[in-house]
Protein backbone atom coordinates (compact mmCIF):
# COMPACT_ATOMS: atom_id res chain seq x y z
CA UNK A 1 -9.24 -12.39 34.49
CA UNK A 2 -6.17 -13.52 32.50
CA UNK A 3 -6.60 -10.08 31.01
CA UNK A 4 -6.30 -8.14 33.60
CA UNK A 5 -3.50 -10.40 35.36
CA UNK A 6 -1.72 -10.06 32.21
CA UNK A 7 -2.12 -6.07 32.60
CA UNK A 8 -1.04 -5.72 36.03
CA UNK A 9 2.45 -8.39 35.02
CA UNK A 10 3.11 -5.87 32.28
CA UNK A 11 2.38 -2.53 34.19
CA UNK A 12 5.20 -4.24 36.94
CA UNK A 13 7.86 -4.70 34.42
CA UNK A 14 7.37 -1.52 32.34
CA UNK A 15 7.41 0.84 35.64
CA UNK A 16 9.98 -1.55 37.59
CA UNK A 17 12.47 1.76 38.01
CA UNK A 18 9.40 4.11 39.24
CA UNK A 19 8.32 0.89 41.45
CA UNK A 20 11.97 0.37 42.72
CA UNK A 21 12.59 3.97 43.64
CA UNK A 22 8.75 3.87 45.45
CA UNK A 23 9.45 0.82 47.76
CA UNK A 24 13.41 1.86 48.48
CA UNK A 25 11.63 4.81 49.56
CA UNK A 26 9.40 3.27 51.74
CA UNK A 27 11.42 0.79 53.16
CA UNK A 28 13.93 4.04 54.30
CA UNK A 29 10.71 5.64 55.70
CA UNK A 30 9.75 2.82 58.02
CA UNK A 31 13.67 1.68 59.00
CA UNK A 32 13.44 4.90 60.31
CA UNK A 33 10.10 5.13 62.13
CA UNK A 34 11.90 1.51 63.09
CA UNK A 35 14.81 3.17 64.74
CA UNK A 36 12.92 5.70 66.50
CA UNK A 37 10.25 3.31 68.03
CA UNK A 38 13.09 1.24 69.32
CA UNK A 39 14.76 4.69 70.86
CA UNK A 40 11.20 5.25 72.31
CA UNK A 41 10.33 1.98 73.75
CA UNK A 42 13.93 1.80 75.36
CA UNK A 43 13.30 5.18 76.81
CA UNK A 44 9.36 4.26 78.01
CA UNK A 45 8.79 3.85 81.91
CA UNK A 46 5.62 3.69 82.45
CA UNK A 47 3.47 0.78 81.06
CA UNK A 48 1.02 2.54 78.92
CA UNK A 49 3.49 4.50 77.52
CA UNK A 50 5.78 1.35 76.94
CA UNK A 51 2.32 -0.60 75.40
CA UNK A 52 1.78 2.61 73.04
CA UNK A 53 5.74 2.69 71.78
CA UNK A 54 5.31 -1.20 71.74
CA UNK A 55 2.87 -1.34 69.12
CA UNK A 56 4.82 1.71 66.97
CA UNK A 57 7.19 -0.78 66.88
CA UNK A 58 5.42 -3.23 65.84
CA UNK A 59 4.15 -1.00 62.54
CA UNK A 60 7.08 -0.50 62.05
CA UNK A 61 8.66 -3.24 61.99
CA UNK A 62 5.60 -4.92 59.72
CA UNK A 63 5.86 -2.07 57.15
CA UNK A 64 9.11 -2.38 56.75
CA UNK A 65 9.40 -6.10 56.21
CA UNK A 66 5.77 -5.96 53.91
CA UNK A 67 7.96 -3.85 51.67
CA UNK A 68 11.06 -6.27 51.60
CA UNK A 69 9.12 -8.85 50.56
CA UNK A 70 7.25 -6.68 47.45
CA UNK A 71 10.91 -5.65 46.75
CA UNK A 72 12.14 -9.05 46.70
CA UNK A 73 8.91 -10.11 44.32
CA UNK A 74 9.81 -7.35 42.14
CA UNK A 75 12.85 -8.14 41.45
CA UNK A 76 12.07 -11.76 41.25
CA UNK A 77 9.30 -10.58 38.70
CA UNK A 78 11.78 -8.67 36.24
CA UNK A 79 15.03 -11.07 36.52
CA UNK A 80 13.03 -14.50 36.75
CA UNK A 81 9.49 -14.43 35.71
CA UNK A 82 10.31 -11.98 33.25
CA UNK A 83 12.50 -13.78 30.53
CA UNK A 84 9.89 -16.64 31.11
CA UNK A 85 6.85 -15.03 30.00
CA UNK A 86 5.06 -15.07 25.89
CA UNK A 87 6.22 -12.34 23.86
CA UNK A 88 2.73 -11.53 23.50
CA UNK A 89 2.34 -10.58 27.12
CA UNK A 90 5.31 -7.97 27.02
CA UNK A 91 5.00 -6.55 23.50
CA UNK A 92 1.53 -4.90 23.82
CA UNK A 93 2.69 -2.18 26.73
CA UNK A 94 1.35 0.96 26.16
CA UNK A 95 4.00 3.70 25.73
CA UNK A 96 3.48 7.28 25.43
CA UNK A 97 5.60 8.90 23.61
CA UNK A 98 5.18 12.97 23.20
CA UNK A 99 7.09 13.52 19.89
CA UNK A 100 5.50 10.49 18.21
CA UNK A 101 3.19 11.26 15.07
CA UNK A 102 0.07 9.95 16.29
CA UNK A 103 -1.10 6.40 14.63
CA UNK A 104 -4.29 3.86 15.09
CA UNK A 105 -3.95 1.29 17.40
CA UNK A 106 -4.57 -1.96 16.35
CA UNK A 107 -7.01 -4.05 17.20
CA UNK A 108 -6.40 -7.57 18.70
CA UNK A 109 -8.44 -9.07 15.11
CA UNK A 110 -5.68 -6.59 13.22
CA UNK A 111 -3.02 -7.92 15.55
CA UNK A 112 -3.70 -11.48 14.56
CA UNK A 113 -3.85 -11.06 11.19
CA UNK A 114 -0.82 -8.71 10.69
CA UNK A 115 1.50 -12.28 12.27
CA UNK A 116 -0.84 -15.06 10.15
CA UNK A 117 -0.66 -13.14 7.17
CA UNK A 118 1.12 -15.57 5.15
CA UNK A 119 4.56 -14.54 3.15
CA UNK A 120 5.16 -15.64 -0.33
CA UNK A 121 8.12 -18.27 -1.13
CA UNK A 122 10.78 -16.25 -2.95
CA UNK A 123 14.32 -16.95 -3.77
CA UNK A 124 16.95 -15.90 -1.49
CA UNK A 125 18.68 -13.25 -4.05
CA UNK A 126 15.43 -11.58 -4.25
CA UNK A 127 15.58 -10.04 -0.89
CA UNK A 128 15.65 -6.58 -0.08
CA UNK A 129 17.12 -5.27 3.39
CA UNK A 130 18.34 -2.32 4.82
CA UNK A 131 18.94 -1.79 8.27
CA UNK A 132 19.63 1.80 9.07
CA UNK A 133 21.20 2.34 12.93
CA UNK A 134 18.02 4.03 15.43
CA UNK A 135 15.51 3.85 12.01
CA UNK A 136 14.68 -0.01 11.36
CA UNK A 137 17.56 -2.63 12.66
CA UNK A 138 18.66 -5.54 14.68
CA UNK A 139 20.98 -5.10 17.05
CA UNK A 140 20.51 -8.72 19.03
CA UNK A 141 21.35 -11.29 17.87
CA UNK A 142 24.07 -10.03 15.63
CA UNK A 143 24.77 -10.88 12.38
CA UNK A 144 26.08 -14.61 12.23
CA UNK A 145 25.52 -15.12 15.75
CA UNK A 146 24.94 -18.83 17.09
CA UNK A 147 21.54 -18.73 19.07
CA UNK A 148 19.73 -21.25 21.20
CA UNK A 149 16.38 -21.70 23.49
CA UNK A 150 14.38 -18.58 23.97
CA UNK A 151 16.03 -15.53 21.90
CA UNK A 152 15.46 -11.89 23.15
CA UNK A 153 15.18 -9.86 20.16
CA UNK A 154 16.81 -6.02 20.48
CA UNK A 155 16.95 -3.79 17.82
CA UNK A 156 14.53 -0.44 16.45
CA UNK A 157 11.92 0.90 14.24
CA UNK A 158 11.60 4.26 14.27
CA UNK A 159 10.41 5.00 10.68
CA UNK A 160 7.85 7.81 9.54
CA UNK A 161 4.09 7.23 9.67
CA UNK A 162 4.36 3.93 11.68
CA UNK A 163 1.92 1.58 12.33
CA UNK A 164 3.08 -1.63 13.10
CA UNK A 165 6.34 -4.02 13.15
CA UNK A 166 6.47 -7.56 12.91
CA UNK A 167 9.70 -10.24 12.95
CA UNK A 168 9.90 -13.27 10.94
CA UNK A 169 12.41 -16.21 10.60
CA UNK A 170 13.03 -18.30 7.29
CA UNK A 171 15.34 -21.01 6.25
CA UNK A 172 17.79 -19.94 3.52
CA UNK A 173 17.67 -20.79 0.18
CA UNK A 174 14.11 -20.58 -0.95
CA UNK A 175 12.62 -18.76 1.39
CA UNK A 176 9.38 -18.99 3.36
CA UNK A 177 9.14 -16.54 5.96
CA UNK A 178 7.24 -17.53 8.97
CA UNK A 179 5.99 -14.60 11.44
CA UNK A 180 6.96 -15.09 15.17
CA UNK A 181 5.50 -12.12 16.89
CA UNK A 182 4.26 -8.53 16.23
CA UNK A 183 4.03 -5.07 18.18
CA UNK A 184 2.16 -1.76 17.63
CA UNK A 185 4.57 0.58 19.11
CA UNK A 186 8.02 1.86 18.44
CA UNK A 187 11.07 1.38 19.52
CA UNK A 188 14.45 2.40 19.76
CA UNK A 189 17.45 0.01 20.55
CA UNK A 190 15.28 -1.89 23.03
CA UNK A 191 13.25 -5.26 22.99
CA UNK A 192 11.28 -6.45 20.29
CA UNK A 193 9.97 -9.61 21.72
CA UNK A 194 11.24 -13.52 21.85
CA UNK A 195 11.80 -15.94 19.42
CA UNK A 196 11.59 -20.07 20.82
CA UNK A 197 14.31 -21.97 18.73
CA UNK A 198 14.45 -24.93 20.98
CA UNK A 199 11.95 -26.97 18.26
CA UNK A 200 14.07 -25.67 15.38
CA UNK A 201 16.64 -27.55 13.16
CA UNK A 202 19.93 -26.26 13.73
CA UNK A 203 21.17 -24.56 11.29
CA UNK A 204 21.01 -21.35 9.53
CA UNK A 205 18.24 -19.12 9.53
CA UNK A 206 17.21 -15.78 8.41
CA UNK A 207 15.75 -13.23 10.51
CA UNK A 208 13.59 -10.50 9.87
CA UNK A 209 12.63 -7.46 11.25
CA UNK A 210 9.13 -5.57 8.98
CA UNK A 211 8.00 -2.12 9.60
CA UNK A 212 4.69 -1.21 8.57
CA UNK A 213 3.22 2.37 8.14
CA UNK A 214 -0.31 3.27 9.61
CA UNK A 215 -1.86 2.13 6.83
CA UNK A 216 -0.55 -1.90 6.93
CA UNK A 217 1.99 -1.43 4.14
CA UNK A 218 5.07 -3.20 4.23
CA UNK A 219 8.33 -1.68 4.95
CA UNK A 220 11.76 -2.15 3.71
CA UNK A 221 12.93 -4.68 5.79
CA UNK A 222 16.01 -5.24 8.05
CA UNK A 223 17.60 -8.87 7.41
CA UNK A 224 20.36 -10.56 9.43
CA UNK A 225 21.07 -14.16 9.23
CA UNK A 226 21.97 -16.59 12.73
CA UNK A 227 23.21 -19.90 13.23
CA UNK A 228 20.56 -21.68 15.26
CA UNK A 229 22.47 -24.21 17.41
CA UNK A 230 21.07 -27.20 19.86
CA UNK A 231 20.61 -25.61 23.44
CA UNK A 232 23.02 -27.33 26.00
C-alpha cells in the first residue's frame, strides 16, 4: 500500500505541469457550462424547464469547485508536501528519455547496496574531482556555501554508459565519506535528492556527487565543500 501511495505522490509531482494545464482546463470548461446554466435558468419560465436548467447548474457549479479543490491540493502537494517528503520517495521517478543509451535498472537489493557500500578513509589531498558544467557537477549548494536543515541538492550527471549516481558527505581532513542517497537516472541541472544536516556538527563538510557506469564502477567524482551552520 505504501508502495503504491508512494507511486501515485511521485507520478503528482513529476507530471504537476501536464496536471496543472488538465485541471485549468477543466475548471475553464465548467465556469463556462457555469455561465451558461445561469443565462438558462434566468431565462427558464416554465417549471420543468427551470428544474432541468436548475440541476445544470448545479453540475456545474460542483465540477467546477471539485476541480478548485484538486488544484488547490496540487499545488499544496508540490510547494508544501513536496520539500517535506524522503529523498527516496522522489529520486526513483521513472523518466524516459529518447536519446539516452539504454542501461539496467537497478534493483531495490542493488539500490541498497550501491548507498551502504562503505568508502575507505583516505586523506584529504588524495582526492580526485572534476566537475564538468551539464556532464557530472553541483550546482546547489555552491561552493563554500553555509547550509542548514533539509538541503535540496541540484546539479547533473550526464556521463557515457551510466548506470547509477550516488552523493556523499565527509568531514575534512581525513576523510570518511558517508552515502546520503542514490538515483538510477540522469540528470541535467535539476534535483538530485536531499541531504538532513539538522543532526550534523557545524562546520565544514565535503560533498560529493559519484557517477557510476552500467556496470557499478565508480566515476570521477565532482567535490565541493559547504559550511554546515545551526538552523535558526
Amino acid at each position: 500500500m505504501n508502495v503504491f501511495l508512494n507511486s501515485v505522490l511521485r507520478g503528482l509531482i513529476t507530471y504537476r505541469v501536464a496536471i496543472y494545464a488538465l485541471l485549468f482546463l477543466g475548471i475553464l470548461i465548467y465556469f463556462r457550462k457555469f455561465i451558461q446554466s445561469i443565462r438558462e435558468w434566468k431565462k427558464s419560465v416554465f417549471g420543468l424547464e427551470r428544474k432541468i436548467t436548475q440541476r445544470k447548474l448545479i453540475s456545474a457549479l460542483t465540477g467546477f469547485a471539485l476541480l478548485i479543490i484538486l488544484l488547490i491540493g496540487e499545488f499544496l502537494l508540490v510547494t508544501i508536501i513536496r520539500p517535506q517528503m524522503p529523498a527516496e520517495v522522489l529520486d526513483t521517478v521513472p523518466v524516459i528519455d529518447p536519446l539516452a543509451s539504454p542501461t539496467a535498472t537497478l534493483s531495490e537489493e542493488e539500490m541498497q547496496a550501491v548507498v551502504s557500500q562503505p568508502t575507505p578513509t583516505i586523506g584529504q589531498d588524495m582526492l580526485v574531482s572534476e566537475c564538468l558544467a551539464g556532464i557530472v557537477e553541483i550546482t546547489s549548494p555552491a561552493e563554500g556555501e553555509q547550509v542548514s536543515g533539509t538541503v535540496e541538492i541540484f546539479g547533473s550527471v550526464n556521463v557515457e554508459n551510466f548506470g547509477s549516481y550516488k552523493y556523499e558527505y565527509s568531514t575534512t581532513g581525513a576523510i570518511n565519506w558517508v552515502t546520503i542517497a542514490a538515483g538510477n537516472q540522469l540528470k541535467l541541472e535539476e534535483s538530485l535528492g536531499y541531504w538532513y544536516t539538522s543532526e550534523l556538527v557545524p562546520g565544514t563538510y565535503l560533498l560529493q556527487l559519484v557517477p557510476l557506469n552500467n556496470v557499478g564502477e565508480e566515476l570521477i567524482p565532482c567535490i565541493i565543500s559547504v559550511e554546515v551552520v545551526t538552523e535558526e
